[in-house]
N, C-alpha and C. Protein backbone atom coordinates (compact mmCIF):
# COMPACT_ATOMS: atom_id res chain seq x y z
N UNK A 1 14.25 45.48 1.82
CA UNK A 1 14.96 44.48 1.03
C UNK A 1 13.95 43.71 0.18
N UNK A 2 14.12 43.45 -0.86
CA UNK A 2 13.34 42.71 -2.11
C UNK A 2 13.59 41.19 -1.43
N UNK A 3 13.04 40.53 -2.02
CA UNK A 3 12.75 38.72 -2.14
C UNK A 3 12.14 38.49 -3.36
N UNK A 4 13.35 37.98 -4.02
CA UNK A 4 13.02 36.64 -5.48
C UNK A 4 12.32 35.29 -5.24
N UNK A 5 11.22 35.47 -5.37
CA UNK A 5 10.69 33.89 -5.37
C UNK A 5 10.96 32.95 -6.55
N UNK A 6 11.63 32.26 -6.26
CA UNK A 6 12.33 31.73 -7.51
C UNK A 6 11.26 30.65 -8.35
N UNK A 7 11.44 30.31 -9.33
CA UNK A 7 10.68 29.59 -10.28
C UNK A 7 10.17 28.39 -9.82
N UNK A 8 9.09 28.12 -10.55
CA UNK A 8 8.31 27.02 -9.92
C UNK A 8 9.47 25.44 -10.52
N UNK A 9 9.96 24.85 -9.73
CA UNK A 9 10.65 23.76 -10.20
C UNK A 9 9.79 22.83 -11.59
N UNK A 10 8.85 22.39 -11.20
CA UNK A 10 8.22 21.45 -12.15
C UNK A 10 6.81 22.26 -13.05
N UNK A 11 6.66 21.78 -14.37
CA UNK A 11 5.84 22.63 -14.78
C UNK A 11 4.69 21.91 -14.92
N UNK A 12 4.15 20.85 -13.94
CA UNK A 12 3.02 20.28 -13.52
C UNK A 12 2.69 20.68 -12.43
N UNK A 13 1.40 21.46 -12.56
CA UNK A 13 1.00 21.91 -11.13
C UNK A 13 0.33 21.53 -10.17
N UNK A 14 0.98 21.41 -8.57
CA UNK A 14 0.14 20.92 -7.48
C UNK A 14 -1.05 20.52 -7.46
N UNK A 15 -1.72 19.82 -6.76
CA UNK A 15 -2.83 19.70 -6.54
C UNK A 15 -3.83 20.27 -5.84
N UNK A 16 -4.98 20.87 -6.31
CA UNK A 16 -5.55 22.33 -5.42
C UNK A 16 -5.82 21.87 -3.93
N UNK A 17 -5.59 22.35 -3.29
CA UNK A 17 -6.11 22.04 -1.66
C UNK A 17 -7.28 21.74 -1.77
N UNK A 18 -7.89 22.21 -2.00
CA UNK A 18 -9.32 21.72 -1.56
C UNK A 18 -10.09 20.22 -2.21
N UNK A 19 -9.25 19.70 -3.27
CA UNK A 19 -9.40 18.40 -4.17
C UNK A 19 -8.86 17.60 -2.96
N UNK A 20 -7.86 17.49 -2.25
CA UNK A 20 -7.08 17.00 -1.28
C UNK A 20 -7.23 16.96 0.23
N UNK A 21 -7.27 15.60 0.96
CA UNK A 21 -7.03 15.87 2.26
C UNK A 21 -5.75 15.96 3.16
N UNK A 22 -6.25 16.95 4.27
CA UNK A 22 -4.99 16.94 4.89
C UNK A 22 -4.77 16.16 5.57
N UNK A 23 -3.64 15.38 5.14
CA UNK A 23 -3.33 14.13 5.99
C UNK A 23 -2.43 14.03 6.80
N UNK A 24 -1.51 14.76 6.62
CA UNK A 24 -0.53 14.75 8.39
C UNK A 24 -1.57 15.97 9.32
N UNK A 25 -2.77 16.90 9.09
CA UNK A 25 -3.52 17.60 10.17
C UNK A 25 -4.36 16.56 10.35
N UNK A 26 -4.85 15.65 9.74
CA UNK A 26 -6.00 14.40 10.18
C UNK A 26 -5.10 13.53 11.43
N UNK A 27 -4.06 12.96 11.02
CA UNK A 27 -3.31 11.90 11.66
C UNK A 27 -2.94 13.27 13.32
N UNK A 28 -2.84 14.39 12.81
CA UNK A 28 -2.27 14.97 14.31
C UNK A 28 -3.27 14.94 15.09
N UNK A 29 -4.23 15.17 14.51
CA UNK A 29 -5.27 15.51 15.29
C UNK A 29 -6.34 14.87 15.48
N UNK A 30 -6.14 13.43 14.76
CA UNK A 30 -6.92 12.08 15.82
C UNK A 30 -8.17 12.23 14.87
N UNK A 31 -7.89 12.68 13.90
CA UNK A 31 -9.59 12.46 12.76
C UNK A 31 -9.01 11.58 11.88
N UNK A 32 -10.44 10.73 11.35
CA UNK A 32 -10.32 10.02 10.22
C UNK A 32 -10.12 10.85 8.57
N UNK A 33 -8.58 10.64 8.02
CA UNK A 33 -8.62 11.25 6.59
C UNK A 33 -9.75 10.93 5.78
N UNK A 34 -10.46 11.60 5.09
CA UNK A 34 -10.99 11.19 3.44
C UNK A 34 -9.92 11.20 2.65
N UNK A 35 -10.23 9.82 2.22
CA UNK A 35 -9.41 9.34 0.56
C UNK A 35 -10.29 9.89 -0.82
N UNK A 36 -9.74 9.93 -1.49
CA UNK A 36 -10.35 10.15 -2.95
C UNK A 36 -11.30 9.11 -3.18
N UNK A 37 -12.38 9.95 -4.20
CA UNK A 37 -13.27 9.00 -4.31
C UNK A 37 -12.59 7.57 -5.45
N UNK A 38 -13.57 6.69 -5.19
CA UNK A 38 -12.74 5.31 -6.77
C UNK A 38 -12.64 5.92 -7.48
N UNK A 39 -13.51 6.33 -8.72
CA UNK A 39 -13.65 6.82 -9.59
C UNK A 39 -12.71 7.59 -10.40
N UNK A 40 -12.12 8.72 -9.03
CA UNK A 40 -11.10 9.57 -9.98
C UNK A 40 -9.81 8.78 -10.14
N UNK A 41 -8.58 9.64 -10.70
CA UNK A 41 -7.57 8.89 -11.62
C UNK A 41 -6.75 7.95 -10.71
N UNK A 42 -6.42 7.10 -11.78
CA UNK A 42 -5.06 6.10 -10.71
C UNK A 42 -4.13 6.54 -9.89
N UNK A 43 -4.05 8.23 -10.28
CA UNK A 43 -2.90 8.93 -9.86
C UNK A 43 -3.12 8.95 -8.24
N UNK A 44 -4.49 9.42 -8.31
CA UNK A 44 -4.89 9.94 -6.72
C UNK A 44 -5.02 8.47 -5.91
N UNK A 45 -4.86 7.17 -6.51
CA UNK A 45 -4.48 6.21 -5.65
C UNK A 45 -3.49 6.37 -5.50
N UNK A 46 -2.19 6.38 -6.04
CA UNK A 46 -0.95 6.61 -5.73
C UNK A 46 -0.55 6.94 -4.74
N UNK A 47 -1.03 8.21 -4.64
CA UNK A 47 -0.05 9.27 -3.94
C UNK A 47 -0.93 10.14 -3.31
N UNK A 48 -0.85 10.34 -2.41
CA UNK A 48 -2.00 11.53 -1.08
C UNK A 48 -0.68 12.40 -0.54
N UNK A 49 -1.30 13.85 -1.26
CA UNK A 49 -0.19 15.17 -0.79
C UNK A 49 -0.16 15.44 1.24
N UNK A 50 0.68 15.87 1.24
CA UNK A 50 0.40 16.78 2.73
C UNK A 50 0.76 18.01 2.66
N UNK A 51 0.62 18.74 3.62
CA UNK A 51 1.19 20.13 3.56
C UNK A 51 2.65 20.79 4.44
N UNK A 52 3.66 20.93 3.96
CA UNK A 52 4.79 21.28 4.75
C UNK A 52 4.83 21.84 5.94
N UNK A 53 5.63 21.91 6.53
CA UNK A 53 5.41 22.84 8.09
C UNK A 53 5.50 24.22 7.44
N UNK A 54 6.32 24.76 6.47
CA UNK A 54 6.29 25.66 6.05
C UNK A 54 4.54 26.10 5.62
N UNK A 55 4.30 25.43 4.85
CA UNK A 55 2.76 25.46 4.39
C UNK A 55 2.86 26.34 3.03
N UNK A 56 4.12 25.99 2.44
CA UNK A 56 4.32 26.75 1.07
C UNK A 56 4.23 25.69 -0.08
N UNK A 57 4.02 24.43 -0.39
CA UNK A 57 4.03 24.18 -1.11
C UNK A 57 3.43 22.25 -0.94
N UNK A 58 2.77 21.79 -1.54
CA UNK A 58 2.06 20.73 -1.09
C UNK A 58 3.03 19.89 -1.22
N UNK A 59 3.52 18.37 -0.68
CA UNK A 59 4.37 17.64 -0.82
C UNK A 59 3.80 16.22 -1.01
N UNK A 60 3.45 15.45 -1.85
CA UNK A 60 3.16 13.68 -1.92
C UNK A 60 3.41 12.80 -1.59
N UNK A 61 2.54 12.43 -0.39
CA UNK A 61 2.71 10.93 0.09
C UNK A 61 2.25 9.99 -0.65
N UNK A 62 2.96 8.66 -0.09
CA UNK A 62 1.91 7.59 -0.92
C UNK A 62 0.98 7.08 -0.21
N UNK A 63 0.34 6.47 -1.16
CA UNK A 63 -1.05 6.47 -0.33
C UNK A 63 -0.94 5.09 0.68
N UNK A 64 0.14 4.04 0.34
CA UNK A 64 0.24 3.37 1.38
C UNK A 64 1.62 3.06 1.28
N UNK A 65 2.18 2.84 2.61
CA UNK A 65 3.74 2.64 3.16
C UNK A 65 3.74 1.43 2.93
N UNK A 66 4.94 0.84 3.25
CA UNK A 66 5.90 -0.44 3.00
C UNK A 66 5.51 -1.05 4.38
N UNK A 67 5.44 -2.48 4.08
CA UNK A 67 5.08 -3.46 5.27
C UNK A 67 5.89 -4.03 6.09
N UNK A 68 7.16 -3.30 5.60
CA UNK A 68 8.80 -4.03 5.97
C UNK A 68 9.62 -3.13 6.19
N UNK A 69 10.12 -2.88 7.04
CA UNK A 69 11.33 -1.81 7.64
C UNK A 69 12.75 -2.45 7.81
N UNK A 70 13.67 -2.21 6.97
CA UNK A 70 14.22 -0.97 5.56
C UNK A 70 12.96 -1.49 4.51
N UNK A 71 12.88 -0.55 3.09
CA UNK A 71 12.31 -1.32 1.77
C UNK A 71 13.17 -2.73 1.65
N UNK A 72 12.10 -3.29 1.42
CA UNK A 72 12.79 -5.04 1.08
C UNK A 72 12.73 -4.66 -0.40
N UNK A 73 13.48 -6.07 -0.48
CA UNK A 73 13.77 -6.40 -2.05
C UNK A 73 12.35 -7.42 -2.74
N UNK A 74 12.10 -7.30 -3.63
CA UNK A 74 10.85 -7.55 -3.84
C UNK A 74 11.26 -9.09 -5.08
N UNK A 75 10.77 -10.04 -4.94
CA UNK A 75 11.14 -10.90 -4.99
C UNK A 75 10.19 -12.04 -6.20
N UNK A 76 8.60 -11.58 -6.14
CA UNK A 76 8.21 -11.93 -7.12
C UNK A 76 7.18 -10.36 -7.37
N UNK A 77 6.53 -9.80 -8.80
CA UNK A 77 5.62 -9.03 -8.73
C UNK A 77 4.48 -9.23 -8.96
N UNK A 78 3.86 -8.36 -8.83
CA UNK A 78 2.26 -8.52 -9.51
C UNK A 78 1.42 -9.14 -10.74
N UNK A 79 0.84 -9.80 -10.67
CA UNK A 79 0.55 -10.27 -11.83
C UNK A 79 -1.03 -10.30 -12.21
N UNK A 80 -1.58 -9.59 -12.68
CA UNK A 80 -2.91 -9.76 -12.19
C UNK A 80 -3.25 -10.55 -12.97
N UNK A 81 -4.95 -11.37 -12.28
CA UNK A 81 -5.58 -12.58 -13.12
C UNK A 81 -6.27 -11.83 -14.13
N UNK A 82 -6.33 -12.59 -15.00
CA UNK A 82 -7.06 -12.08 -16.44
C UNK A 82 -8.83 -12.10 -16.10
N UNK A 83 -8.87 -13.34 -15.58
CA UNK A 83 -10.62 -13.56 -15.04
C UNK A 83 -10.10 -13.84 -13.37
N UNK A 84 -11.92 -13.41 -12.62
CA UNK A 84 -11.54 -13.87 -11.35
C UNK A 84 -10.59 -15.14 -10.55
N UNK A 85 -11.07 -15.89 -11.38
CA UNK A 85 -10.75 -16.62 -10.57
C UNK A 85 -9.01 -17.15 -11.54
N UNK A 86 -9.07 -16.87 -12.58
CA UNK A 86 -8.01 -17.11 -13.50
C UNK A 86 -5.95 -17.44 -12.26
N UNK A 87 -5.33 -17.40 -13.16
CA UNK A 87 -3.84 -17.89 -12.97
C UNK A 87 -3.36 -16.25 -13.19
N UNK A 88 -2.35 -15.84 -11.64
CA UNK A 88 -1.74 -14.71 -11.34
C UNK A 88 -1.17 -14.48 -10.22
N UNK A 89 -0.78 -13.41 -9.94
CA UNK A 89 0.18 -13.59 -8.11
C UNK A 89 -0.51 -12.30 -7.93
N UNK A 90 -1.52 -12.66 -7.66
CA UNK A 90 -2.62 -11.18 -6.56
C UNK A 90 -1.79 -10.42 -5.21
N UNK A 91 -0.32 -10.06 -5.73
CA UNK A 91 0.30 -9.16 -5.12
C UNK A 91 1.49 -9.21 -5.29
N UNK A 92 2.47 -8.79 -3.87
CA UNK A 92 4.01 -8.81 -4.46
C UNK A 92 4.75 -10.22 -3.16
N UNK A 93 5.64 -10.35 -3.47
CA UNK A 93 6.25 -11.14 -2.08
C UNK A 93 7.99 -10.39 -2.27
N UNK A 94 8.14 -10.05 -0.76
CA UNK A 94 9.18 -9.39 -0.45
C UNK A 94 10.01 -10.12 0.54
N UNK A 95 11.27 -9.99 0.05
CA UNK A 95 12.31 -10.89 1.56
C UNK A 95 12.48 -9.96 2.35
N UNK A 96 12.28 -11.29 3.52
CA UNK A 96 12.40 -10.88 4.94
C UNK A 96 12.93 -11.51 5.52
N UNK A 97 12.93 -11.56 6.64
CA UNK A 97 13.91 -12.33 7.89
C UNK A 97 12.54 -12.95 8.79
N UNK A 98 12.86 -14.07 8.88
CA UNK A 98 11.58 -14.84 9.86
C UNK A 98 12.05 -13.92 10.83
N UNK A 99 10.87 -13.74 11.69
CA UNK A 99 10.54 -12.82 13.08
C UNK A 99 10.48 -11.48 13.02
N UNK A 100 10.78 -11.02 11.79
CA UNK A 100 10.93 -9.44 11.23
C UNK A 100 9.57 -9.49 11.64
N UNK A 101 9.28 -7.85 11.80
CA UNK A 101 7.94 -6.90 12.32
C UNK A 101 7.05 -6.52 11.17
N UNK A 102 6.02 -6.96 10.28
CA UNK A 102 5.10 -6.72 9.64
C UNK A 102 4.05 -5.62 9.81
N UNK A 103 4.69 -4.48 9.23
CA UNK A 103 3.71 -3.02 9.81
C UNK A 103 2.69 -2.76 8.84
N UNK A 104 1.70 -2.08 9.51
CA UNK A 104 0.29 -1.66 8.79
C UNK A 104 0.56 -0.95 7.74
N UNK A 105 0.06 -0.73 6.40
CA UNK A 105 0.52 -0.17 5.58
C UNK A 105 -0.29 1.45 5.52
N UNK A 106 -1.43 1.34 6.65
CA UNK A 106 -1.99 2.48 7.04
C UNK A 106 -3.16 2.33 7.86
N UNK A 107 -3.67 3.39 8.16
CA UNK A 107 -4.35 3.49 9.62
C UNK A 107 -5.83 2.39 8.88
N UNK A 108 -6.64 1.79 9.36
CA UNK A 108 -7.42 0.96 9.71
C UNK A 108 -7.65 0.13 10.66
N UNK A 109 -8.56 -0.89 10.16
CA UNK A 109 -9.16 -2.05 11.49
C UNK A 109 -9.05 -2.94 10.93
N UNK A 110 -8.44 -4.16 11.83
CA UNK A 110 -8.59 -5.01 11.31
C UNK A 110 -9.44 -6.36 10.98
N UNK A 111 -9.78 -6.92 9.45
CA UNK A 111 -11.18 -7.58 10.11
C UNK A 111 -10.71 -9.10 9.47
N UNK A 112 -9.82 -9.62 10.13
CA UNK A 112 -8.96 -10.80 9.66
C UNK A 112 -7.98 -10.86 10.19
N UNK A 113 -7.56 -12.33 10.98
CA UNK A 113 -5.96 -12.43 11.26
C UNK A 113 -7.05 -14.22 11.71
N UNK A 114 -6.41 -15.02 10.79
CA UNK A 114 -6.23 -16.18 11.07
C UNK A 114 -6.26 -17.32 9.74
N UNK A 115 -6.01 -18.64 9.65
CA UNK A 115 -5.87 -19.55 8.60
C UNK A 115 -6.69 -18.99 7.36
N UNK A 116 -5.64 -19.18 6.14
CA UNK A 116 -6.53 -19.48 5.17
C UNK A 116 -5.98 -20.69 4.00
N UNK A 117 -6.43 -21.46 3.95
CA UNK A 117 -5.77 -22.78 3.61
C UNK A 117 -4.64 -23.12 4.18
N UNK A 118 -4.87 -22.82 5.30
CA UNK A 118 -3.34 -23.65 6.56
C UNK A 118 -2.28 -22.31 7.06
N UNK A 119 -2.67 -21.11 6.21
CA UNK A 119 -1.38 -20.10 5.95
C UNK A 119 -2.30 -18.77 7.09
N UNK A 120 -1.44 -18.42 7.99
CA UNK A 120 -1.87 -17.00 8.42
C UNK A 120 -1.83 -16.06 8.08
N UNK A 121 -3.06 -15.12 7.83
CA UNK A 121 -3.38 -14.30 7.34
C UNK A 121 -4.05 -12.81 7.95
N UNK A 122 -3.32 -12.37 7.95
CA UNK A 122 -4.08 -10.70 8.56
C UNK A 122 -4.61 -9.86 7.17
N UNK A 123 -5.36 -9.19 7.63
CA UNK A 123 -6.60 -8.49 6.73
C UNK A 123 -6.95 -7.27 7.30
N UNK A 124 -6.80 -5.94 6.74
CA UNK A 124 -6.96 -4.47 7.26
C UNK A 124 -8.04 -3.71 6.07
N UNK A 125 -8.74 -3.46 6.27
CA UNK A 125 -10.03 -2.73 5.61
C UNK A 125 -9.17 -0.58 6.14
N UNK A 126 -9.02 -0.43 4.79
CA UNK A 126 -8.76 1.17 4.74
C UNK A 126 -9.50 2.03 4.29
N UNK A 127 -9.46 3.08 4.61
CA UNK A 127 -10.73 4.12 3.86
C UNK A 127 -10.31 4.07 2.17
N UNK A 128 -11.80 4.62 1.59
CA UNK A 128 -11.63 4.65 0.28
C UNK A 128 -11.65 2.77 -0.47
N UNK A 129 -11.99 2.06 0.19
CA UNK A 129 -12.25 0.90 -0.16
C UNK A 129 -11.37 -0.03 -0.16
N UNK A 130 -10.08 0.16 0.08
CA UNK A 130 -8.69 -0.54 -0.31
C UNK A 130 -9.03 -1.54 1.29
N UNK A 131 -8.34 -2.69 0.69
CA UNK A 131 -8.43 -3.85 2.22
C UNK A 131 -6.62 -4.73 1.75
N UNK A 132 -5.57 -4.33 2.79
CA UNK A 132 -4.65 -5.04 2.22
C UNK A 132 -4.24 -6.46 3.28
N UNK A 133 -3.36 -7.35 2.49
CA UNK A 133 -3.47 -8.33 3.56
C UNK A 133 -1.99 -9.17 3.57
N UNK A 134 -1.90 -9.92 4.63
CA UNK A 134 -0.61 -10.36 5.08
C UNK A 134 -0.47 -11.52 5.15
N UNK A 135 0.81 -11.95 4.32
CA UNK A 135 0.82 -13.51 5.05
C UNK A 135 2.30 -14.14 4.62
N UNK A 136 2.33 -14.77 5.04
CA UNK A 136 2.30 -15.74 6.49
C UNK A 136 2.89 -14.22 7.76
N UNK A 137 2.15 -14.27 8.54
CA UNK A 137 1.95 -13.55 9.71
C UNK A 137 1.67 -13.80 11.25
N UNK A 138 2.74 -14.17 12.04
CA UNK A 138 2.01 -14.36 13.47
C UNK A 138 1.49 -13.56 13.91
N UNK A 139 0.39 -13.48 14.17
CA UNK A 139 -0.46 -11.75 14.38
C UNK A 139 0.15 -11.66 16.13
N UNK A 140 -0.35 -10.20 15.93
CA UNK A 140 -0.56 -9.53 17.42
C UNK A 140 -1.40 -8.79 17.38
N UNK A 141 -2.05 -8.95 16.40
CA UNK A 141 -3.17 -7.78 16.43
C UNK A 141 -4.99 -8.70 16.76
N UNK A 142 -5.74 -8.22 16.63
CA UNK A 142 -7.11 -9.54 16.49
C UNK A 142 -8.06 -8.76 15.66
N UNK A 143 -8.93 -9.50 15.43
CA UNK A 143 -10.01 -8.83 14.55
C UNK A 143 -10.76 -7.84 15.62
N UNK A 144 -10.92 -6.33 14.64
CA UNK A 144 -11.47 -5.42 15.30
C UNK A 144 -10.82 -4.42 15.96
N UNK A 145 -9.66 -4.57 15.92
CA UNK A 145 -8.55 -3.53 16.48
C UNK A 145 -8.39 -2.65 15.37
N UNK A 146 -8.28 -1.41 16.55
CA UNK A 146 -7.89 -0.42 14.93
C UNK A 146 -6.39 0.00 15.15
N UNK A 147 -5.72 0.03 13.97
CA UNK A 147 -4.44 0.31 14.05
C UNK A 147 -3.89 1.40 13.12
N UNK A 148 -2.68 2.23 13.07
CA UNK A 148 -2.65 3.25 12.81
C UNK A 148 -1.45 2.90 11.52
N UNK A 149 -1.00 3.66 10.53
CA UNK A 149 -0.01 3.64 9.63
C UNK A 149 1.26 3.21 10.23
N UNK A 150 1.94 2.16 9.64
CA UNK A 150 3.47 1.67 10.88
C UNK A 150 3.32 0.43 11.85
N UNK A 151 2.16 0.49 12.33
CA UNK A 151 1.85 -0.03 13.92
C UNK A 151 2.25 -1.40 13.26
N UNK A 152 2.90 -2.39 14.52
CA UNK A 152 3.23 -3.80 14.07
C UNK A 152 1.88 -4.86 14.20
N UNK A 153 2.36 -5.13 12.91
CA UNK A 153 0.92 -6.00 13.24
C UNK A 153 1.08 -7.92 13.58
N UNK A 154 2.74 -8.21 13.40
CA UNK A 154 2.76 -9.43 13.85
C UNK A 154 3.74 -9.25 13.15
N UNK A 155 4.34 -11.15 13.42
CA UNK A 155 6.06 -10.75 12.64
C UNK A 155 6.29 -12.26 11.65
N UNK A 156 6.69 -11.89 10.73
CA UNK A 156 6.74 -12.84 9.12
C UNK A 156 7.36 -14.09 9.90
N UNK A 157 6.85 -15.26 9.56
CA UNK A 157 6.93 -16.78 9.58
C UNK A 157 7.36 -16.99 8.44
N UNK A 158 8.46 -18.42 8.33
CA UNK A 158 9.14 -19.19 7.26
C UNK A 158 8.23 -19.93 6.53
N UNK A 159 8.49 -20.07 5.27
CA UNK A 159 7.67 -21.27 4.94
C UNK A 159 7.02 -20.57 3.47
N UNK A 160 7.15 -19.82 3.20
CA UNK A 160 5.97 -18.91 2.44
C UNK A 160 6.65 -19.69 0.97
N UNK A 161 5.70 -20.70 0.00
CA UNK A 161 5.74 -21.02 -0.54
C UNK A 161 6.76 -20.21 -1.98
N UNK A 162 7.43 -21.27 -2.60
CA UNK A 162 8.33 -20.40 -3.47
C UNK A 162 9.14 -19.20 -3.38
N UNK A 163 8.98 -19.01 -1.75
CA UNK A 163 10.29 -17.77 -1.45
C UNK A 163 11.77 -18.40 -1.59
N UNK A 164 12.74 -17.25 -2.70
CA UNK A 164 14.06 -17.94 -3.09
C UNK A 164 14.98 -17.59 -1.87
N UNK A 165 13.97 -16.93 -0.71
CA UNK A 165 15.44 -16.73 0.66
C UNK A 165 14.62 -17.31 1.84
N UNK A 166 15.05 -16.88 2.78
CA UNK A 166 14.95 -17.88 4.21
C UNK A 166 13.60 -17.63 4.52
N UNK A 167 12.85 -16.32 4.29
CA UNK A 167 11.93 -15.68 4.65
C UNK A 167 10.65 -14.75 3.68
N UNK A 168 9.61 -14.88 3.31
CA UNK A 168 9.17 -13.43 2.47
C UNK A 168 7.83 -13.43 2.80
N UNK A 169 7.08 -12.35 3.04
CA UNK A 169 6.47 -11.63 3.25
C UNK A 169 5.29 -11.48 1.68
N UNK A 170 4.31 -11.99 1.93
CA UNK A 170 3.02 -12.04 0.36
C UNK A 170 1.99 -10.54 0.90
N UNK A 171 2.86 -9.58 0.40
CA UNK A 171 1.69 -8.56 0.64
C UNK A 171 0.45 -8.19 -0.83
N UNK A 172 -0.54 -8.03 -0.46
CA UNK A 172 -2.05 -8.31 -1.39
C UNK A 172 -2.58 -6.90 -0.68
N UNK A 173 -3.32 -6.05 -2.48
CA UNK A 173 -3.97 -5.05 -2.11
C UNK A 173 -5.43 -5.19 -2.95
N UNK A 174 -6.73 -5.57 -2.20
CA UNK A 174 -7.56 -4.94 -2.91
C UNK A 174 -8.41 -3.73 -2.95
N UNK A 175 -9.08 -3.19 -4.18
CA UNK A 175 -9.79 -2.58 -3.95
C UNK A 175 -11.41 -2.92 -4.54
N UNK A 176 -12.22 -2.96 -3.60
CA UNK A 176 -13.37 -3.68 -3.81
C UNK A 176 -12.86 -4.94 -4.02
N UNK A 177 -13.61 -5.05 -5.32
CA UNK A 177 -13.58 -6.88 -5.65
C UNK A 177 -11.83 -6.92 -5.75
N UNK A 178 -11.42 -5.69 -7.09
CA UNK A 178 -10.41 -6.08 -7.59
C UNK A 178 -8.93 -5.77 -7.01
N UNK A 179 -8.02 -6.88 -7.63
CA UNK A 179 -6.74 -6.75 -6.72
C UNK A 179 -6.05 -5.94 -7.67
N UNK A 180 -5.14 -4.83 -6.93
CA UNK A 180 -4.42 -3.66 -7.60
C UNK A 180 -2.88 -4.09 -7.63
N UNK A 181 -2.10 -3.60 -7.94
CA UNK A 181 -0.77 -3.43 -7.81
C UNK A 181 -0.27 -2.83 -6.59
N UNK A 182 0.09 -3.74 -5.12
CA UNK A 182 0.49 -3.11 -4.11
C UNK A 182 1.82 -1.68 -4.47
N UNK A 183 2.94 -2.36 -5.03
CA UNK A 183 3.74 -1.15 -5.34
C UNK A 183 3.30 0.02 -6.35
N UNK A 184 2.18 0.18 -7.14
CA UNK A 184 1.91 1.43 -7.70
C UNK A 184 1.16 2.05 -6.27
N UNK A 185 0.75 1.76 -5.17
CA UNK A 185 0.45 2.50 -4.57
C UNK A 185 1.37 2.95 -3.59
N UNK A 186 2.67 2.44 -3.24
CA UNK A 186 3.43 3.17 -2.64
C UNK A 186 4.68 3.89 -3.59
N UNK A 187 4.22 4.24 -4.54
CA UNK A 187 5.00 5.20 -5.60
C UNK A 187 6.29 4.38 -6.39
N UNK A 188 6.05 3.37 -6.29
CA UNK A 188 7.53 2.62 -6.95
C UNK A 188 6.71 1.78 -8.08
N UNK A 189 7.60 1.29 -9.00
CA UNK A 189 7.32 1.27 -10.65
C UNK A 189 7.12 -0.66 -10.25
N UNK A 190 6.13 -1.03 -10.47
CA UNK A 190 6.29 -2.39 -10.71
C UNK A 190 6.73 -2.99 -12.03
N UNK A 191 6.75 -4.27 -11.94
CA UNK A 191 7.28 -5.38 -13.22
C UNK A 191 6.05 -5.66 -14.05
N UNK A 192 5.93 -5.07 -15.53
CA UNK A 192 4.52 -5.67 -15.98
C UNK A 192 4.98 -6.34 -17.20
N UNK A 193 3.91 -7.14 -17.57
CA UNK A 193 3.68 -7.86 -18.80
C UNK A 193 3.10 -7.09 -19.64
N UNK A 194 3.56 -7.32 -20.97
CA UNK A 194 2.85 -6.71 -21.82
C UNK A 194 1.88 -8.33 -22.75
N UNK A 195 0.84 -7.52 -22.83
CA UNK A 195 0.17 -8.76 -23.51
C UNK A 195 -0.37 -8.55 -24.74
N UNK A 196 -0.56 -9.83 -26.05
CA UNK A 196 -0.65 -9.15 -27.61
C UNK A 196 -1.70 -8.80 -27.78
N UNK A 197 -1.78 -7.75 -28.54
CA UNK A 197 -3.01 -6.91 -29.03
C UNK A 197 -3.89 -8.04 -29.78
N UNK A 198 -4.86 -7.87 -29.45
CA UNK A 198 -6.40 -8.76 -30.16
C UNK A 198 -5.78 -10.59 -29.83
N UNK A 199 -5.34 -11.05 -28.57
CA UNK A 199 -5.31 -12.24 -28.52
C UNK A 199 -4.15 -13.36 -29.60
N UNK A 200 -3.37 -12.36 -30.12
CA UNK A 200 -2.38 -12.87 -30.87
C UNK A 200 -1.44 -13.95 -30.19
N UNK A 201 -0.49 -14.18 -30.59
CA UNK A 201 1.02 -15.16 -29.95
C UNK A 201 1.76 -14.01 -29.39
């Protein structure tokens, strides 16, 4: 009997295995993934492939999960500062429910969980340079624990300045110095500004 392998759906092609790590055989098997180096494209922050059980065709994860179980509604976005120290919202804030479960957005350690100007704060250092962070957060975790993609890391407290519901959640991603767009790295389209060419009105 013959077999039609039918057409390749998209006419952008996979990403070669060997550019890529395997990241659901790392996570099974208790090794630390390699991330892409900085350097290469925004894309490969995005999104980290795995390989099907089938093992026919590569499939894209993102490179980091949601901190809130269902997706929350996202409530203010990203805004990045123009200069360091400049005026911006160095991440996203998402509604939540005070006492809701605040999960790791991926496997690391953590090297932070306590005040930072009065507000609790957890702090996770990830491979590939990314460090994301939490707040307002009653931890359960402490500095130096390593925790895995999911794992709870404490559960959202009221109070979080300018949240329009009972509860929200300020999740912050950097990499190195600079702060990124938490939702371009879990594959969803953030809110941007456009700003005028050469300093115009």
């Amino acid at each position: 009997m013959w077999t039609i392998t039918p057409a390749v759906e998209s006419a952008r092609p996979a990403p070669a295995a060997a550019s890529w790590p395997g990241v659901l055989a790392a996570s099974t098997l208790g090794a630390a993934p390699t991330w892409p180096d900085p350097a290469t494209s925004a894309e490969s922050w995005a999104v980290q492939p795995w390989i099907s059980s089938g093992g026919s065709r590569a499939v894209r994860q993102p490179r980091l999960s949601w901190p809130l179980s269902p997706v929350p509604v996202v409530t203010k976005y990203f805004d990045a500062p123009e200069t360091p120290f400049g005026a911006g919202h160095r991440g996203v804030d998402l509604a939540a429910a005070a006492g809701q479960d605040v999960l790791a957005s991926d496997l690391g350690v953590v090297v932070f969980a306590g005040l930072v100007a009065g507000r609790p704060v957890i702090s996770v250092d990830h491979d590939g340079g990314l460090r994301t962070t939490y707040e307002p957060v009653a931890a359960k975790v402490a500095v130096g624990d390593q925790v895995y993609r999911g794992q709870v890391l404490g559960t959202v407290l009221g109070g979080h300045p300018g949240c329009p519901v009972a509860a929200c959640l300020h999740w912050g991603v950097r990499r190195g110095e600079d702060y990124v767009d938490p939702l371009a790295l879990t594959g969803e389209v953030g809110e941007y500004r456009l700003k005028p060419w050469g300093g115009g009105p």
